[in-house]
C-alpha atoms as a PDB file:
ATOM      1  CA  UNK A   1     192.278  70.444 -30.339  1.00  0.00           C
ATOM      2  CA  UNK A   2     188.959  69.810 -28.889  1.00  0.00           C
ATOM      3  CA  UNK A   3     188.211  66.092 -28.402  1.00  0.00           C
ATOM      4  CA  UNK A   4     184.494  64.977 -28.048  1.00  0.00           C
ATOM      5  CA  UNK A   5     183.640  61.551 -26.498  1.00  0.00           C
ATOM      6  CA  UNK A   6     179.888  60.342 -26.052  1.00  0.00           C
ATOM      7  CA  UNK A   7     178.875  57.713 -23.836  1.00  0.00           C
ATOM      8  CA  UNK A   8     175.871  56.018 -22.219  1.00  0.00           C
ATOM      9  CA  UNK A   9     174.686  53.908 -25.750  1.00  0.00           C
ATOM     10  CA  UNK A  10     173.313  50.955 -25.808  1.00  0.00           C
ATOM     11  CA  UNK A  11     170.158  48.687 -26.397  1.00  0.00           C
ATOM     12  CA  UNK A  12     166.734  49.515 -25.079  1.00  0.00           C
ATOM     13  CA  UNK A  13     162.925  47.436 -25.887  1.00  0.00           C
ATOM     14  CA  UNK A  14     161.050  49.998 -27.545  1.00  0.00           C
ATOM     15  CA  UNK A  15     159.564  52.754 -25.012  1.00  0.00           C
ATOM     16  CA  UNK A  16     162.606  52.443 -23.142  1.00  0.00           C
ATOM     17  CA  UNK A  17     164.625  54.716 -22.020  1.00  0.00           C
ATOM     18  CA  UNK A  18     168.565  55.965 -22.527  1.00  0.00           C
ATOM     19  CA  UNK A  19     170.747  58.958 -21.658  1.00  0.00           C
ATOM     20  CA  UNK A  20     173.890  60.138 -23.765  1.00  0.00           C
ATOM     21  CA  UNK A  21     176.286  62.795 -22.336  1.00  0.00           C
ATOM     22  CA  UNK A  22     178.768  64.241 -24.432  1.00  0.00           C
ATOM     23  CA  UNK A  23     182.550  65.211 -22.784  1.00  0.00           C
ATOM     24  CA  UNK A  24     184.154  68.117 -24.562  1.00  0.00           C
ATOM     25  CA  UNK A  25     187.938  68.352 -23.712  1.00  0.00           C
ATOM     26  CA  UNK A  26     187.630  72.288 -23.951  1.00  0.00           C
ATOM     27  CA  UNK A  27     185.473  74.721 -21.823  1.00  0.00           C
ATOM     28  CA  UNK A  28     183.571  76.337 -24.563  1.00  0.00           C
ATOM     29  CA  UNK A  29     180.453  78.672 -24.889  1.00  0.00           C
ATOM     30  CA  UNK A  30     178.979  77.629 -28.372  1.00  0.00           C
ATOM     31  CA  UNK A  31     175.672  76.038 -29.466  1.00  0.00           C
ATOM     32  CA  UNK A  32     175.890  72.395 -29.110  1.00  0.00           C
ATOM     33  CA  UNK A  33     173.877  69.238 -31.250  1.00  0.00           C
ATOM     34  CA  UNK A  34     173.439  65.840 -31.194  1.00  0.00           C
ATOM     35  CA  UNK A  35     173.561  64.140 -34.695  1.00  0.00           C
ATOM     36  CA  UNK A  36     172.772  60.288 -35.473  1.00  0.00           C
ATOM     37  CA  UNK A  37     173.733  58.212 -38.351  1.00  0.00           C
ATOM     38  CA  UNK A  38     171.739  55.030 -38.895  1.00  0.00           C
ATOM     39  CA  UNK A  39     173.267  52.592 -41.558  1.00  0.00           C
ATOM     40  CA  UNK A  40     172.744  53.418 -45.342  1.00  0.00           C
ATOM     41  CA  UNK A  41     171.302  57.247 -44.053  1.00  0.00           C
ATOM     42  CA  UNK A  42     172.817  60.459 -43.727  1.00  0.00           C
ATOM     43  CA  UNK A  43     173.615  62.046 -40.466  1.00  0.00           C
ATOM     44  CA  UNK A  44     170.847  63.941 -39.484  1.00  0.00           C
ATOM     45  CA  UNK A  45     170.569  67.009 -36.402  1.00  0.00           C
ATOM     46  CA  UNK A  46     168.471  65.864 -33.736  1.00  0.00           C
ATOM     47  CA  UNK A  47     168.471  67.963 -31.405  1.00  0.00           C
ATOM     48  CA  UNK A  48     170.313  71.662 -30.080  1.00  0.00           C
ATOM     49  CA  UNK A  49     170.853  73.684 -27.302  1.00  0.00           C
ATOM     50  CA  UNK A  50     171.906  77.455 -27.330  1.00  0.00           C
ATOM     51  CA  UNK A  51     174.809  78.585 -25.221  1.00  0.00           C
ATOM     52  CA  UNK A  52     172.868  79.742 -22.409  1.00  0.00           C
ATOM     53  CA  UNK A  53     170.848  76.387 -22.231  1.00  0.00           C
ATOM     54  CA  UNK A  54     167.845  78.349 -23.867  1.00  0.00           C
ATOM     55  CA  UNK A  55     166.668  77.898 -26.533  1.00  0.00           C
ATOM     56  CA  UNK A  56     166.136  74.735 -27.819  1.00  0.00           C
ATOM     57  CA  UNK A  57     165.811  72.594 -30.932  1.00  0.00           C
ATOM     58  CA  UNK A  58     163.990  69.280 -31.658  1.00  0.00           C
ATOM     59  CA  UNK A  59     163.687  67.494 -34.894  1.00  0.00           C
ATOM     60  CA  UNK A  60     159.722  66.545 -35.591  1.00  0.00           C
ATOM     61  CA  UNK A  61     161.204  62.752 -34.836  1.00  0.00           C
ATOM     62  CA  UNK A  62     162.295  63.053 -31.576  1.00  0.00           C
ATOM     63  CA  UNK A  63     160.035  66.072 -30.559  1.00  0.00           C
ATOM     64  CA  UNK A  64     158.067  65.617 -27.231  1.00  0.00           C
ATOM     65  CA  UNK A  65     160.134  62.458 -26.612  1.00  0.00           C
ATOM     66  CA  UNK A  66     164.071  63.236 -26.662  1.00  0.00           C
ATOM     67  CA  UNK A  67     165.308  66.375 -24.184  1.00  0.00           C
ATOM     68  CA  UNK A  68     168.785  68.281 -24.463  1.00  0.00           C
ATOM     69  CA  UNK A  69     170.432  69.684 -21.189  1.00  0.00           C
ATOM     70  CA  UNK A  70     174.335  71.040 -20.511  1.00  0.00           C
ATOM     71  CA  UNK A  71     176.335  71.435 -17.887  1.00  0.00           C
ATOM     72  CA  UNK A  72     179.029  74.029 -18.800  1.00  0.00           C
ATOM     73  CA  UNK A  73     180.858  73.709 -15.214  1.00  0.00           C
ATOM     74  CA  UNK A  74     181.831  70.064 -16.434  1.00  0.00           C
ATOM     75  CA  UNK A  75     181.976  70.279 -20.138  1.00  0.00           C
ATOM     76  CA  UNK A  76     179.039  68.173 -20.641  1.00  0.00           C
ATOM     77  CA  UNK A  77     175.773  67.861 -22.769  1.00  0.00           C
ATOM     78  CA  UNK A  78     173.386  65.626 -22.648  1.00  0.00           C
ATOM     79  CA  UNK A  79     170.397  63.465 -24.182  1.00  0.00           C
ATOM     80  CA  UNK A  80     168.053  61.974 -22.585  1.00  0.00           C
ATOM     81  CA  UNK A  81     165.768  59.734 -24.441  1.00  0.00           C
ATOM     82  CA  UNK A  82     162.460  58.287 -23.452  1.00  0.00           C
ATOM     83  CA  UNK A  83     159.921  56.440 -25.349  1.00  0.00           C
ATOM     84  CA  UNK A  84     162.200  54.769 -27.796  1.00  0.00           C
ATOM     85  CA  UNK A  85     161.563  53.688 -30.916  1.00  0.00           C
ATOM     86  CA  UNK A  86     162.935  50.840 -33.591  1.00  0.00           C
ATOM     87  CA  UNK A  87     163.470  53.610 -35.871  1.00  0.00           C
ATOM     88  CA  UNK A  88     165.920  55.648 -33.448  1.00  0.00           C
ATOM     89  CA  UNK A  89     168.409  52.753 -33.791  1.00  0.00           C
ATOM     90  CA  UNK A  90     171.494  54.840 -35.117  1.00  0.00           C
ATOM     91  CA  UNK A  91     175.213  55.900 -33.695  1.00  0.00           C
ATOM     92  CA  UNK A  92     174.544  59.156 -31.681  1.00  0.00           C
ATOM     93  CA  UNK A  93     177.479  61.867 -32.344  1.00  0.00           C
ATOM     94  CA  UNK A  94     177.631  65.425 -30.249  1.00  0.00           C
ATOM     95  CA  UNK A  95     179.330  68.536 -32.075  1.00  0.00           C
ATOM     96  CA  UNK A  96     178.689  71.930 -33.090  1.00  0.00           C
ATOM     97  CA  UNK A  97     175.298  73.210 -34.092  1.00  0.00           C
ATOM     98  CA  UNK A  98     176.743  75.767 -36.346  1.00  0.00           C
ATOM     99  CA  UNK A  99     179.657  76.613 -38.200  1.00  0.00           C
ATOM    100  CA  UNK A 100     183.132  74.459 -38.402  1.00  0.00           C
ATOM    101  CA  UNK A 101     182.660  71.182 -36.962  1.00  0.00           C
ATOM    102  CA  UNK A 102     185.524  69.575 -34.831  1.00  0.00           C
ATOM    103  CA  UNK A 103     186.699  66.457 -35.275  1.00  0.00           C
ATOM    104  CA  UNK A 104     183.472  63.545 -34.619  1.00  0.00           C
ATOM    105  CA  UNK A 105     184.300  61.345 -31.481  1.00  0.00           C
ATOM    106  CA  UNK A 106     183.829  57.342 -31.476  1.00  0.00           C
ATOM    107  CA  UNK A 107     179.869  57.883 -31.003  1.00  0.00           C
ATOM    108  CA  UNK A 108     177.388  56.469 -28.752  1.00  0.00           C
ATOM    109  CA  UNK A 109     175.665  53.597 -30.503  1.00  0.00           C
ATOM    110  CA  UNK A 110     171.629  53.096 -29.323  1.00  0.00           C
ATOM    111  CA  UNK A 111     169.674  50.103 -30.576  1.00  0.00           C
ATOM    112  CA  UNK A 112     166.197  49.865 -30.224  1.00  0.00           C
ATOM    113  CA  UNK A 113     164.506  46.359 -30.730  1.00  0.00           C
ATOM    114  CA  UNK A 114     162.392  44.175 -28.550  1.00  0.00           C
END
C-alpha cells in the first residue's frame, strides 16, 4: 500500500524560505498535491502538479510565492516555499490531487513567526 512521508518542515521568520519533498513508496504516474491543515481549519489544496510536471495549480494564497516540482525517477515531489508568511503556519501533507486518497503520512509541520 502506498506510504507517503514528507519532510523538510520547520520554522522560518516571515519572508523566509522552506522546501518540502514528499517520498511515495510506489512509482506512480498520477497528479500529485500538497494540502495543509492549520489548527481549528480545514485542510485546504495548495498546490498541484499534473503527471507530466505540466500543468500546474496554485491556490490565490500561495500564488507567485510557493512552486511545485517532481521527480518521478525518485518518487519525489516537492514544495518549495519562499516569502513566508505568519498565516502559512500549518502541517503540510502530499497526496493525490484527484480521486481516492491514500492513506495521509505524519506531515511536514512549517511555522512561520518572527
Amino acid at each position: 500500500q502506498m506510504q507517503l512521508v514528507e519532510s523538510g518542515g520547520g520554522s522560518a521568520q516571515p519572508g523566509g524560505s522552506l522546501r518540502l519533498s514528499c517520498l511515495m513508496t510506489e512509482t506512480v504516474f498520477v497528479s500529485m498535491a500538497w494540502y495543509r491543515q492549520a489548527p481549528g481549519k480545514e485542510r485546504e489544496l495548495v498546490a498541484s502538479i499534473s503527471r507530466g510536471g505540466t500543468p500546474t495549480f496554485y491556490a490565490g494564497s500561495v500564488k507567485g510565492r510557493f512552486t511545485i516540482s517532481r521527480d518521478d525517477a525518485k518518487n519525489l515531489v516537492y514544495l518549495q516555499m519562499n516569502n513566508l508568511k505568519p498565516e502559512d503556519t500549518a502541517g503540510y501533507y502530499c497526496n493525490r490531487a484527484s480521486g481516492n486518497v491514500w492513506p495521509w503520512g505524519q506531515g511536514a509541520q512549517v511555522t512561520v513567526s518572527s
